[in-house]
C-alpha atoms as a PDB file:
ATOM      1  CA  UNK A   1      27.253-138.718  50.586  1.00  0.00           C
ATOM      2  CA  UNK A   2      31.086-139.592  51.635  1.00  0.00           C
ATOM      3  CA  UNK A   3      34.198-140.175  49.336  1.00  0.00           C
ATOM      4  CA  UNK A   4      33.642-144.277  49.358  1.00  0.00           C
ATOM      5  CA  UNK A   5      29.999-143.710  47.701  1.00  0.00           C
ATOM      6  CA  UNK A   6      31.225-140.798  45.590  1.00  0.00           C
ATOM      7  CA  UNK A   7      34.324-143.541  44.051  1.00  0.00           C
ATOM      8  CA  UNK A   8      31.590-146.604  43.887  1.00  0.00           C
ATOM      9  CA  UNK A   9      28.999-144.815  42.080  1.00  0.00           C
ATOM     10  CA  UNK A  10      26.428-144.957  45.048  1.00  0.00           C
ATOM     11  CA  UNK A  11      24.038-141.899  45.354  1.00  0.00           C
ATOM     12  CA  UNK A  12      21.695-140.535  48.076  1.00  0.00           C
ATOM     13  CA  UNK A  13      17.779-140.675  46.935  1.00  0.00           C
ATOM     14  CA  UNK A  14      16.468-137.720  46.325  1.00  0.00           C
ATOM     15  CA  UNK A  15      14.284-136.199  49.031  1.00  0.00           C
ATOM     16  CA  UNK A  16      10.560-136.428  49.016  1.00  0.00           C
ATOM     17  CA  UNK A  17       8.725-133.364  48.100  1.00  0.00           C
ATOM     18  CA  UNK A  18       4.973-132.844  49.307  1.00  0.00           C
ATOM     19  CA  UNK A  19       4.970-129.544  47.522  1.00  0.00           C
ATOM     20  CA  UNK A  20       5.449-131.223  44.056  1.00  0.00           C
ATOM     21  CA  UNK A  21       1.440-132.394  44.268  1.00  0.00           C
ATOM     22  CA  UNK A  22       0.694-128.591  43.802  1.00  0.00           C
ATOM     23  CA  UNK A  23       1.866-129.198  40.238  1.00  0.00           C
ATOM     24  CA  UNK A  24      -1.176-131.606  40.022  1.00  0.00           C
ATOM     25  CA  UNK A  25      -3.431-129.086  38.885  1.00  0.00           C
ATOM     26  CA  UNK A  26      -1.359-127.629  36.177  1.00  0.00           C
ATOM     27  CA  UNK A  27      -0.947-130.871  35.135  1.00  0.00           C
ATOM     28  CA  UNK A  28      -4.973-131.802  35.330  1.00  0.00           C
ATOM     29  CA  UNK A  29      -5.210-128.729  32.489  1.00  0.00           C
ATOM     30  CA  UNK A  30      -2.363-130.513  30.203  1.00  0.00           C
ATOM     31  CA  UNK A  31      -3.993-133.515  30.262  1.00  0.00           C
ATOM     32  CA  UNK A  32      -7.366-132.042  29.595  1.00  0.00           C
ATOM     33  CA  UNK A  33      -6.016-130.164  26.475  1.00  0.00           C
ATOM     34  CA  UNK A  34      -4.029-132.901  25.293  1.00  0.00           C
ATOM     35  CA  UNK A  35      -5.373-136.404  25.985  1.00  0.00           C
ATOM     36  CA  UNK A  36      -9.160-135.232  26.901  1.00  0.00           C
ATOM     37  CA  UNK A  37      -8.450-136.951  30.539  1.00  0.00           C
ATOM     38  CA  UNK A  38     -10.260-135.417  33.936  1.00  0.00           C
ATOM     39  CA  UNK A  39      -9.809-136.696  37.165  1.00  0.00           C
ATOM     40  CA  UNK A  40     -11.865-139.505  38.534  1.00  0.00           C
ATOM     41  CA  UNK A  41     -12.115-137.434  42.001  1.00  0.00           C
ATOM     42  CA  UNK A  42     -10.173-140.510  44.206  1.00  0.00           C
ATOM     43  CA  UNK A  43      -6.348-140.150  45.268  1.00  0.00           C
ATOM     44  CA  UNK A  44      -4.902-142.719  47.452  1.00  0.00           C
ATOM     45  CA  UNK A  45      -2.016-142.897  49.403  1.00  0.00           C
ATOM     46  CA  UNK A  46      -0.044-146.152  49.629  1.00  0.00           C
ATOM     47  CA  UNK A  47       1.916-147.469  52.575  1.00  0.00           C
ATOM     48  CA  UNK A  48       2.887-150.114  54.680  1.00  0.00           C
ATOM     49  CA  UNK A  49       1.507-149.819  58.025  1.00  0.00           C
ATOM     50  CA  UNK A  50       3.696-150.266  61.498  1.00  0.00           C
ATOM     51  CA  UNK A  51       2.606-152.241  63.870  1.00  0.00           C
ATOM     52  CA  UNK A  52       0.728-151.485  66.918  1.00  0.00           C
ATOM     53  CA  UNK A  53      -1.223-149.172  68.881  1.00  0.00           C
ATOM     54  CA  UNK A  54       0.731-146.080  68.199  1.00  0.00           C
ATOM     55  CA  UNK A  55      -0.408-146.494  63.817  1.00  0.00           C
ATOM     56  CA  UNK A  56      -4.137-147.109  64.890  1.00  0.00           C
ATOM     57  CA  UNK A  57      -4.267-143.575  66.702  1.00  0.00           C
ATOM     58  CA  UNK A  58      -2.671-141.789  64.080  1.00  0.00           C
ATOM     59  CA  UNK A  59      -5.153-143.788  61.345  1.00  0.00           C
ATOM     60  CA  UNK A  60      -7.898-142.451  63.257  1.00  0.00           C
ATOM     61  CA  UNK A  61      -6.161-138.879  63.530  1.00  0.00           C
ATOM     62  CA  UNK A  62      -6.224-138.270  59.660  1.00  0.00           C
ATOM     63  CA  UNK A  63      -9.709-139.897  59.241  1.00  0.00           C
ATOM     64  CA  UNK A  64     -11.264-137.357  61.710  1.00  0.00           C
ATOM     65  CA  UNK A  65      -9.017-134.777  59.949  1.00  0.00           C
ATOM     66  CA  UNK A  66     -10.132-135.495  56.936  1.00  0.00           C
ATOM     67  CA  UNK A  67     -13.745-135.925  57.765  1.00  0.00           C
ATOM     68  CA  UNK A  68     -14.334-132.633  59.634  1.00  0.00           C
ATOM     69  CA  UNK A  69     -15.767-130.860  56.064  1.00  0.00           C
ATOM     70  CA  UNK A  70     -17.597-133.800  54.698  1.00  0.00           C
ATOM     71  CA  UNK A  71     -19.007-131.554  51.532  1.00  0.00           C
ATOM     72  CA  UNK A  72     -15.393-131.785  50.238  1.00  0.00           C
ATOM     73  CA  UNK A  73     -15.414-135.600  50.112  1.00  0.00           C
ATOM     74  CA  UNK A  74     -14.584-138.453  52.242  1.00  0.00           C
ATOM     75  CA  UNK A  75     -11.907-140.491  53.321  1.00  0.00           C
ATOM     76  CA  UNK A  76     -11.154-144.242  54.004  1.00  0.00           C
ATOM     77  CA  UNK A  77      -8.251-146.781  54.981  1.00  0.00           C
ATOM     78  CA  UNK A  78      -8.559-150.160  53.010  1.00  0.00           C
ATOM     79  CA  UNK A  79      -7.491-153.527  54.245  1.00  0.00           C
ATOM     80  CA  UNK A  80      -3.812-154.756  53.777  1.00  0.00           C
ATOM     81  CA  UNK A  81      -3.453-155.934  50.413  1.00  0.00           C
ATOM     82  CA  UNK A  82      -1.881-159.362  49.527  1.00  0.00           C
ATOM     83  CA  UNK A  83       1.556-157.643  50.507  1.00  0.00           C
ATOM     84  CA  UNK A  84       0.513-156.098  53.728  1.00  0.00           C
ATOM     85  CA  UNK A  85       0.190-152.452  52.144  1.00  0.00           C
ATOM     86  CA  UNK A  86      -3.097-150.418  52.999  1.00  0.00           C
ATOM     87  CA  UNK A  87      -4.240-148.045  50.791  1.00  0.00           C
ATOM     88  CA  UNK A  88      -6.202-144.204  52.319  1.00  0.00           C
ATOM     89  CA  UNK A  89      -8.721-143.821  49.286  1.00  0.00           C
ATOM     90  CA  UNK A  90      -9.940-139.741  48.961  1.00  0.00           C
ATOM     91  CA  UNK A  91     -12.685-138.941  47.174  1.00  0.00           C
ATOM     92  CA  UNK A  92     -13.714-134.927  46.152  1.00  0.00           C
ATOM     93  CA  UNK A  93     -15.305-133.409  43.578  1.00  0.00           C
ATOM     94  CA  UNK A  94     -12.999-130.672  43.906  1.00  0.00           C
ATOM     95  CA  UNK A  95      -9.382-131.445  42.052  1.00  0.00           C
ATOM     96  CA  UNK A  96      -7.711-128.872  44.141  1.00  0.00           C
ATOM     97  CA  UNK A  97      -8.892-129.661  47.490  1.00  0.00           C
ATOM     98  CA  UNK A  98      -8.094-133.272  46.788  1.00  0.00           C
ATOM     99  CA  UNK A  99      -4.684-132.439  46.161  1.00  0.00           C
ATOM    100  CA  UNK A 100      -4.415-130.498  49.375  1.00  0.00           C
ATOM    101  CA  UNK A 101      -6.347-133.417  51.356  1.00  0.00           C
ATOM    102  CA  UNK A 102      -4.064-136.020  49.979  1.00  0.00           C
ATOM    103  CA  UNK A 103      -1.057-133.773  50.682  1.00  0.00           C
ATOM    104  CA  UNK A 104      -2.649-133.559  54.804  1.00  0.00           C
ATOM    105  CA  UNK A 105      -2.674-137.088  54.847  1.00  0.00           C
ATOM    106  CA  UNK A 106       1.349-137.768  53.836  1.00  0.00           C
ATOM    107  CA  UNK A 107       2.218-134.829  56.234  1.00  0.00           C
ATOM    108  CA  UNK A 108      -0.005-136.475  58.783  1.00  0.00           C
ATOM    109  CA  UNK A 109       1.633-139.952  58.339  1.00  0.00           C
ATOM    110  CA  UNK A 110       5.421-138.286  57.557  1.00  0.00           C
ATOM    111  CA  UNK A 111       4.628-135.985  60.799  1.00  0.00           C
ATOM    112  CA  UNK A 112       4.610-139.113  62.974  1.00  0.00           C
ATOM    113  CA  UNK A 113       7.225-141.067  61.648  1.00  0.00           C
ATOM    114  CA  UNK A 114       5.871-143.307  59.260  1.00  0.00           C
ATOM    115  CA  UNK A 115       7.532-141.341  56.197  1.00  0.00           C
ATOM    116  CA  UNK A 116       9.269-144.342  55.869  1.00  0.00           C
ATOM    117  CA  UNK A 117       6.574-146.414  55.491  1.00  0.00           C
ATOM    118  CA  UNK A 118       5.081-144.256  52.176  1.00  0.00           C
ATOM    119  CA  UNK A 119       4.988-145.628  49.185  1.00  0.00           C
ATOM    120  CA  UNK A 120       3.264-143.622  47.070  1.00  0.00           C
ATOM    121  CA  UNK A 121       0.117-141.532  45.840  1.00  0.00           C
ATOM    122  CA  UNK A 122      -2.089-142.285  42.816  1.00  0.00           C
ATOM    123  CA  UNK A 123      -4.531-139.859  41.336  1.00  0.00           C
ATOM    124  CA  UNK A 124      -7.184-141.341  38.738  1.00  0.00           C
ATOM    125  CA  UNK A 125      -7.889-139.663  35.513  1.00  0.00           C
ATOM    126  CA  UNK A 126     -10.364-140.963  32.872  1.00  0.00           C
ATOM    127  CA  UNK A 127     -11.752-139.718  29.701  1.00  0.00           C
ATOM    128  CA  UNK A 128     -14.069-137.036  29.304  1.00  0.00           C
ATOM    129  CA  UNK A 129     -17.588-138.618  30.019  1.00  0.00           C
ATOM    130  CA  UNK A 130     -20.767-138.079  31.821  1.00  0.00           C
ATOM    131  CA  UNK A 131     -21.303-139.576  34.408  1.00  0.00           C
ATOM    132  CA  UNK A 132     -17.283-139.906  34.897  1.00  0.00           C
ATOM    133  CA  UNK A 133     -16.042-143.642  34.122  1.00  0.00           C
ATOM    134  CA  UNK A 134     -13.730-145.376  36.306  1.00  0.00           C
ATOM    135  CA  UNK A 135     -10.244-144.278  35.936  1.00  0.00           C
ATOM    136  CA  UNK A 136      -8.094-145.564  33.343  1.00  0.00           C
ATOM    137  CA  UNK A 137      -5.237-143.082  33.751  1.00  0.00           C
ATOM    138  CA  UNK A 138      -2.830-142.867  37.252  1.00  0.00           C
ATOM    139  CA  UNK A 139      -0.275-139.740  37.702  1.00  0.00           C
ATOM    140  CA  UNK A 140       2.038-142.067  40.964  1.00  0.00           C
ATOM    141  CA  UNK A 141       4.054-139.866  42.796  1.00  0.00           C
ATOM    142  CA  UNK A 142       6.563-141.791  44.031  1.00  0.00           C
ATOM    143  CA  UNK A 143       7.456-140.206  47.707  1.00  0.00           C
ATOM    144  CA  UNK A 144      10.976-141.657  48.645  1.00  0.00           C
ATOM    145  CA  UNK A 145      11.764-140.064  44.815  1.00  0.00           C
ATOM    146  CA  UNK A 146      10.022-137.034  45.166  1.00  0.00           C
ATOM    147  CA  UNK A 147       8.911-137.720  41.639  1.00  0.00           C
ATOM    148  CA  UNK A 148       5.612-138.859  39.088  1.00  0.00           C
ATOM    149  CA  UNK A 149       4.858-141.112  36.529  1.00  0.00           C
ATOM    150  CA  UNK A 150       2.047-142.267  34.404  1.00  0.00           C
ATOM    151  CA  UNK A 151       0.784-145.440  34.988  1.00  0.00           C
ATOM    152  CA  UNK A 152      -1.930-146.715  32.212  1.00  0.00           C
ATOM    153  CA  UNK A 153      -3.202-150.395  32.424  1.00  0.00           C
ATOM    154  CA  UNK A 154      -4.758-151.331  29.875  1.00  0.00           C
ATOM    155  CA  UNK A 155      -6.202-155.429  31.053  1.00  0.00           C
ATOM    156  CA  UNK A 156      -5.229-157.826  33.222  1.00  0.00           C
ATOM    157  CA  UNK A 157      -1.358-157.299  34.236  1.00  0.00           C
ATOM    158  CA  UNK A 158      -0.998-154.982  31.174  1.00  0.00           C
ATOM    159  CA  UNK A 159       0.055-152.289  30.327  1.00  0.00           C
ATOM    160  CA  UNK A 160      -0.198-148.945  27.659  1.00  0.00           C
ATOM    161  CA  UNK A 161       3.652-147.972  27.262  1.00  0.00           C
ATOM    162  CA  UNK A 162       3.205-145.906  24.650  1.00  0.00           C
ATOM    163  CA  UNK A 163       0.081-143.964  26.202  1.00  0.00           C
ATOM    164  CA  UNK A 164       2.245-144.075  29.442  1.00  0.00           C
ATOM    165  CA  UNK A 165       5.367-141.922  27.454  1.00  0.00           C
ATOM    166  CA  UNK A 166       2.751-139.665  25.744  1.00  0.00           C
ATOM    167  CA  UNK A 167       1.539-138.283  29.026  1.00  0.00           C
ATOM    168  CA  UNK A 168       4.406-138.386  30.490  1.00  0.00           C
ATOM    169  CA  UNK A 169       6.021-136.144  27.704  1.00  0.00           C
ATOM    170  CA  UNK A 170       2.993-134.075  28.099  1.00  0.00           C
ATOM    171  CA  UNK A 171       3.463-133.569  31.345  1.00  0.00           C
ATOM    172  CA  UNK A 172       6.474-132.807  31.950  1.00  0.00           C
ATOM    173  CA  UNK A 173       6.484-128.821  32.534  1.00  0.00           C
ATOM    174  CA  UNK A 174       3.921-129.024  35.374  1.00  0.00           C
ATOM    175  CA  UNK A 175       5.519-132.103  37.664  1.00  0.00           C
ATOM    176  CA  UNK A 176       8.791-133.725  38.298  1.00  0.00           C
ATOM    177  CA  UNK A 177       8.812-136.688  36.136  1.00  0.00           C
ATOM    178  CA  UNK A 178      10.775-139.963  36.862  1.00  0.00           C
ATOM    179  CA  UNK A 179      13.235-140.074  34.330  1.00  0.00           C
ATOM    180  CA  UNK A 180      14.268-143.974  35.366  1.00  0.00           C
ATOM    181  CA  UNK A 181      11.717-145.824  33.465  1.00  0.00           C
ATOM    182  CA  UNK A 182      12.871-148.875  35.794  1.00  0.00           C
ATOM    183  CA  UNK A 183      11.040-146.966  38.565  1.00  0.00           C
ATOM    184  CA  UNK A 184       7.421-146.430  36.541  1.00  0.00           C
ATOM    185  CA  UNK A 185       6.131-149.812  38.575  1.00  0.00           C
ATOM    186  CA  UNK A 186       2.872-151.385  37.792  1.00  0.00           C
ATOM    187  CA  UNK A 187       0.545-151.564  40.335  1.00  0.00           C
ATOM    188  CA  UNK A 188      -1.936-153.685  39.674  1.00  0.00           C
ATOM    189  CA  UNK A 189      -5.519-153.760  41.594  1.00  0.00           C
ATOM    190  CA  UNK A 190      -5.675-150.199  42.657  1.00  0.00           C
ATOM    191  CA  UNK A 191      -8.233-149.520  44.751  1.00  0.00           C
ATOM    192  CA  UNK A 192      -8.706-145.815  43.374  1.00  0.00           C
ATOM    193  CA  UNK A 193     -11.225-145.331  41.034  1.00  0.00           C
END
């Protein structure tokens, strides 16, 4: 950051941190003890795709990556969305080894030079249930942030604020938390269950 920033207020992003989605399992045992939410077993990871060949081959690098053990889950890349961003949906029964699968996949894509086409990773939680509803809980971690936040819709382009600060507060000790609420965005029609 140089003087001219410093004087106008301006400040460099912080970094993205891969290693903050280790705290995801700390975190899976908070929310457990205090809102009675597991996870769903899907992660995705958001992005907006480059164009050309060079994107398909690394696509298909992570997918075989990913599908080498397929007893710990499986792997796709959706469609573009309605804004051109495609979604890499993991699913595992395992919390921990979907953590460390969805952290392979951001390396994977930030190893060949689409970090800065990341957008994010959502992890689905949902209350305690058997068999496992569909996930009415998201932990984003925001990657050019380095940093999470709740997301909780709760109908059609709506949201639970107040569920939304309660996790968030909960929490808190196990990940890096957004503290800009203007950053907690809403996205709508996730494809992670």
């Amino acid at each position: 950051m140089g003087l001219l920033d410093a004087l106008l207020g301006r400040s460099k992003p912080a970094a993205a941190n891969l290693d903050h989605l280790f705290g995801l399992p700390g975190a899976r045992i908070t929310l457990d003890a205090a809102e009675s939410l597991m996870p769903t077993g899907q992660a995705g990871i958001c992005f907006k795709p480059a164009v050309g060949q060079a994107f398909d081959k690394t696509a298909t690098e992570f997918e075989d990556l990913l599908s080498l053990d397929t007893s710990e889950g499986s792997a796709r890349v959706s469609d573009a969305d309605e804004y051109g961003y495609r979604w890499v949906v993991v699913t595992g029964t395992d919390f921990d080894a979907l953590v460390t699968r969805v952290h392979l996949v951001n390396a994977t894509l930030k190893d060949h030079g689409y970090d800065s086409q990341l957008l994010c990773s959502a992890f689905g939680f949902a209350p305690k249930e058997t068999p496992p509803p569909p996930a009415t809980t998201y932990l984003v971690y925001l990657y050019k942030r380095g940093t999470f936040y709740p997301f909780v819709p709760s109908g059609p382009e709506r949201r639970d604020n107040e569920a939304e600060l309660r996790i968030s507060a909960a929490v808190t000790e196990d990940l890096a938390i957004e503290k800009d609420l203007d950053q907690w965005f809403p996205i709508w029609g996730l494809p992670v269950h």
